[in-house]
Protein backbone atom coordinates (compact mmCIF):
# COMPACT_ATOMS: atom_id res chain seq x y z
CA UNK A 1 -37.25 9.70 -14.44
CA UNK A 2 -33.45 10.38 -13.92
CA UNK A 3 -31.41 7.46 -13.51
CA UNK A 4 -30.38 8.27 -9.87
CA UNK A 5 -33.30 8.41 -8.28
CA UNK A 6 -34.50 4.87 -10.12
CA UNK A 7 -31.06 3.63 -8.64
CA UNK A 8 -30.24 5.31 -6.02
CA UNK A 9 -27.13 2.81 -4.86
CA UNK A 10 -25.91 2.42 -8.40
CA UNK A 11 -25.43 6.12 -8.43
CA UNK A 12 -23.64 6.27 -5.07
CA UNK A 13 -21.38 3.61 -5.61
CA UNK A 14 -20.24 5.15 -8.67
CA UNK A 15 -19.77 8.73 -7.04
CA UNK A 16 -18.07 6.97 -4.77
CA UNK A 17 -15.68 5.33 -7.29
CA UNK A 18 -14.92 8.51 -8.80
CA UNK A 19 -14.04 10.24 -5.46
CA UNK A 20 -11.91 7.30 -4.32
CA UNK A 21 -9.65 7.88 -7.56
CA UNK A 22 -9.37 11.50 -7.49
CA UNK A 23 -9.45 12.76 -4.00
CA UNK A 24 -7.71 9.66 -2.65
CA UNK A 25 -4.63 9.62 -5.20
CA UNK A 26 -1.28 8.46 -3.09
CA UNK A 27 2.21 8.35 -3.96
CA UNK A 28 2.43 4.81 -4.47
CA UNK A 29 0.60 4.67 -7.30
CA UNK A 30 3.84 6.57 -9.26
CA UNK A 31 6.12 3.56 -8.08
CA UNK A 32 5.43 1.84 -11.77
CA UNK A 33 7.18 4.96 -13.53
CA UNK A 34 10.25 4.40 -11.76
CA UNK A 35 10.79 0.30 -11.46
CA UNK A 36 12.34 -2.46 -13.97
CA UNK A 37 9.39 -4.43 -15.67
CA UNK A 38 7.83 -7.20 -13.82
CA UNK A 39 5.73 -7.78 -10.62
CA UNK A 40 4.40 -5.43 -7.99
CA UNK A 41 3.92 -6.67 -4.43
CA UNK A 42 1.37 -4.47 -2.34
CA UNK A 43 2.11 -5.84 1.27
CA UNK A 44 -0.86 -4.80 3.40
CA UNK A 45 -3.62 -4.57 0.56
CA UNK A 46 -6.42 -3.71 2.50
CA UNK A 47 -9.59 -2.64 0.48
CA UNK A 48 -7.38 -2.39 -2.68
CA UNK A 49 -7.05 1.90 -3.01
CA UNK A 50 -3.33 1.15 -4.41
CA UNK A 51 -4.02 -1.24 -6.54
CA UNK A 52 -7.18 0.30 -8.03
CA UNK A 53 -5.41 3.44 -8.52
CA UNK A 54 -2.08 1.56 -10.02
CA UNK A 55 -4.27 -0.19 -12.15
CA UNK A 56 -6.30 2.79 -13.67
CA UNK A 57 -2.81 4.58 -14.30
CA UNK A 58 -1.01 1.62 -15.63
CA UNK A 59 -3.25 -1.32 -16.95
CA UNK A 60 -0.79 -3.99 -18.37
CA UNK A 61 0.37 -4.35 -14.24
CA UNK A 62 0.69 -7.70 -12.50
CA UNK A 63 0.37 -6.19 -9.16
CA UNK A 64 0.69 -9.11 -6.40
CA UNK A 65 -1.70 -7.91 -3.32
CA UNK A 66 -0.78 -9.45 0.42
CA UNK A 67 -3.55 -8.83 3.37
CA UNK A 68 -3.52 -11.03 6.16
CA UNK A 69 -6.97 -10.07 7.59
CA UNK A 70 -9.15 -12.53 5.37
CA UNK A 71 -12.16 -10.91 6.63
CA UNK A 72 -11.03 -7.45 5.11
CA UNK A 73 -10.81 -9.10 1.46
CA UNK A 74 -13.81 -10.38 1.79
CA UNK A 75 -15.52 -7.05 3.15
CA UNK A 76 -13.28 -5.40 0.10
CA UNK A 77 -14.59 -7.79 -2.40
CA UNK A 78 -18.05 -7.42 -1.13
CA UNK A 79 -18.33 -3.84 -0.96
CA UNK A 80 -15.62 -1.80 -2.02
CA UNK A 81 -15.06 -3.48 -5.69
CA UNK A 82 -11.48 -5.44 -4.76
CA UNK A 83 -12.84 -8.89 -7.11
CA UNK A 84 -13.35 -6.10 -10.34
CA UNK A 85 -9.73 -6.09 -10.12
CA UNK A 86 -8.85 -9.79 -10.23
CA UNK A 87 -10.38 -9.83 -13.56
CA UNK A 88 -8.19 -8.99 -16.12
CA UNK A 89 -7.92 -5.22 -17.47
CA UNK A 90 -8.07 -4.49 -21.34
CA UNK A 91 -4.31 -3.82 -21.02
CA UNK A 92 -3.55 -7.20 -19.15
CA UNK A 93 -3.27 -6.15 -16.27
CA UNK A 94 -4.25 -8.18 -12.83
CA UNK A 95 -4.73 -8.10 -8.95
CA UNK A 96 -3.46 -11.33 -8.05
CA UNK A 97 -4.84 -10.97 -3.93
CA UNK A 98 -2.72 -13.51 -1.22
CA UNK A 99 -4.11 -14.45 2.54
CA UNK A 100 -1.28 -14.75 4.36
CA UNK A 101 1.81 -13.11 6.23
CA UNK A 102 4.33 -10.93 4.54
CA UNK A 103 6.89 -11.22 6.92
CA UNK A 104 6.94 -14.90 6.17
CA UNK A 105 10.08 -15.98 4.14
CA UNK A 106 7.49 -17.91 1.94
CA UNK A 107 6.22 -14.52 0.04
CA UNK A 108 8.21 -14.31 -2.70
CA UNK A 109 7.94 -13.42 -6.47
CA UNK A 110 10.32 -15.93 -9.03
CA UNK A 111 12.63 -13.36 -10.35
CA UNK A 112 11.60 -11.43 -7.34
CA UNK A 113 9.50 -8.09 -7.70
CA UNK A 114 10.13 -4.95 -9.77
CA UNK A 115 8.62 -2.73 -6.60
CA UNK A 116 7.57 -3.56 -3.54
CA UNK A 117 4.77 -1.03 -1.89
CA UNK A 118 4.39 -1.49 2.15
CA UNK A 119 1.59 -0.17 4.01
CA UNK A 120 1.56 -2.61 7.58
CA UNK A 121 -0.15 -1.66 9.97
CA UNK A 122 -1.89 -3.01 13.29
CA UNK A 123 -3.67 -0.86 15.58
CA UNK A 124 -2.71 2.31 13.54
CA UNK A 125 0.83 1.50 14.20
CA UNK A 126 3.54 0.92 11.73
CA UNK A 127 4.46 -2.86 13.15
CA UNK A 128 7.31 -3.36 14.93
CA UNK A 129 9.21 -5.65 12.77
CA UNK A 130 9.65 -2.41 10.13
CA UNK A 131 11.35 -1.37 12.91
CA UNK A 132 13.77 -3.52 12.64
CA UNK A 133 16.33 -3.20 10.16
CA UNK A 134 16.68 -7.43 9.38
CA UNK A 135 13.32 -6.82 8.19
CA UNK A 136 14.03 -3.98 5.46
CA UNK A 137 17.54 -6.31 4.29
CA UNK A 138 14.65 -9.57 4.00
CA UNK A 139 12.36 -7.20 1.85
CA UNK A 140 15.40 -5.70 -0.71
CA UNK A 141 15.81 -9.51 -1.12
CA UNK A 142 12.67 -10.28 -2.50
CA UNK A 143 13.33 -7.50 -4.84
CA UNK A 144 14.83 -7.98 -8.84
CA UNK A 145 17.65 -5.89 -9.63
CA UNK A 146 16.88 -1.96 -9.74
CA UNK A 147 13.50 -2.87 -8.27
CA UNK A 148 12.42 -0.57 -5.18
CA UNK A 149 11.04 -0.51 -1.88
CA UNK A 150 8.11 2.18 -1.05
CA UNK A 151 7.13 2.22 2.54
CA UNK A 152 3.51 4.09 4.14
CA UNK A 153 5.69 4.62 7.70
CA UNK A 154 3.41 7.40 9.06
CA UNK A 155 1.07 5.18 11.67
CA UNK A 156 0.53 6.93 15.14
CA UNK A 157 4.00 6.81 17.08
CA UNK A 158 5.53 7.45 20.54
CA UNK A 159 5.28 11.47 19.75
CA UNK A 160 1.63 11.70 18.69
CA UNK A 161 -1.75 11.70 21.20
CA UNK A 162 -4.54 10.10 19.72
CA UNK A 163 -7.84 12.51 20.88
CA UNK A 164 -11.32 11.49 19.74
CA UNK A 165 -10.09 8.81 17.51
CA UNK A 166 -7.77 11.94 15.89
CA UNK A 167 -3.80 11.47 15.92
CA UNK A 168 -2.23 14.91 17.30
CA UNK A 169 1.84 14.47 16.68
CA UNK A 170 3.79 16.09 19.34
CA UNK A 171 6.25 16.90 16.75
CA UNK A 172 5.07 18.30 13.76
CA UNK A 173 7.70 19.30 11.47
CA UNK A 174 10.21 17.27 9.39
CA UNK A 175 12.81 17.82 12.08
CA UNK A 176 10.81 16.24 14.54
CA UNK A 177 8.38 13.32 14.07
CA UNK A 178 10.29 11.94 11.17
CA UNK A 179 13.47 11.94 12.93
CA UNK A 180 12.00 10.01 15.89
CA UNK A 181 10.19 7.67 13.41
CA UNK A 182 11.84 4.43 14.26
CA UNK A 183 10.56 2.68 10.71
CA UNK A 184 12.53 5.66 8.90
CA UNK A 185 15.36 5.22 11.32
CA UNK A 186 15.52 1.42 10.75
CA UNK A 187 15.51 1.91 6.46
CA UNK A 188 18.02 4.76 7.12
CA UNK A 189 20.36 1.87 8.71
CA UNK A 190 19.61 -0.54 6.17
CA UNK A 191 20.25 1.55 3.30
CA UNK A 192 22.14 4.39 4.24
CA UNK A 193 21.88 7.24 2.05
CA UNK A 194 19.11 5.53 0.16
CA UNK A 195 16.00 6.99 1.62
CA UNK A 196 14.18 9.57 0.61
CA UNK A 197 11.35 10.89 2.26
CA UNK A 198 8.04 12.62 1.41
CA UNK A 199 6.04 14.49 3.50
């Protein structure tokens, strides 16, 4: 008898696995090819998809995961694999995986962090404090020298409808919801002709 039917949620969870690292491949996961050594900081770690997919690329990372919703780690830990990677990869790498609030001045790195990945969100909205450009000035500072910021800003804003639980921007091309983004306004002010922007 095949192993998958004797099995069945062994084989699932796997599958699963294996889609979540190909079809679900992001652009922070390249932020180790261009950063000093040291330290990453994931702020808003969720169920762990960066860091997994950091981790498989580059296994000698110390990646430094921040989730305020304790109940999410523990769902992620429980279900989606997050405690695999707080065990130490062949390479050396880790997950180290804080509770607590990034915006905090208390989140910090000794030497402060190589990169700095930021995914905050609340409602399916970017929070407001990325809005602000104090806060983009308080995260560079946490950063060692050369080290980098990259920032998920694409939550539901003033120009989208949300229909069925689907976001619908108003303005669809770069010219238009970008522009209005208020996160990528607030970076732009911070660090002016720093950012650069995928789509």
């Amino acid at each position: 008898m095949m192993d998958w039917v004797k099995r069945p949620d062994d084989m699932i969870e796997r599958y699963l696995m294996t889609v979540m690292k190909w079809v679900k491949r992001d652009e922070f996961a390249s932020l180790p090819a261009i950063v000093p050594k040291g330290p990453i900081a994931i702020f808003g770690l969720g169920g762990g998809t960066t860091a997994r997919l950091m981790l498989d690329l580059w296994p000698s990372l110390q990646l430094e995961g921040w989730e305020i919703d304790e109940i999410l780690i523990d769902k992620a830990r429980e279900y989606l694999g997050l405690s695999d990677l707080e065990k130490r990869t062949v390479g050396g790498g880790i997950l180290n995986v804080h509770i607590g609030d990034v915006l905090s001045q208390s989140v910090n790195a000794s030497g402060g962090y190589a990169g700095i990945v930021i995914d905050l969100f609340s409602g399916g909205k970017v929070l407001p404090q990325l809005q602000e450009v104090k806060t983009w000035l308080e995260f560079n500072d946490r950063l060692m020298p050369n080290g980098r910021l990259m920032v998920n800003c694409g939550g539901i804003d003033e120009a989208s409808n949300v229909i069925d639980g689907v976001v619908h921007p108003k303005n669809s091309s770069i010219d238009g919801t970008w522009v209005q983004n208020s996160t990528i306004k607030a970076l732009s002010k911070a660090f002016p002709g720093k950012v650069g922007i995928l789509p």
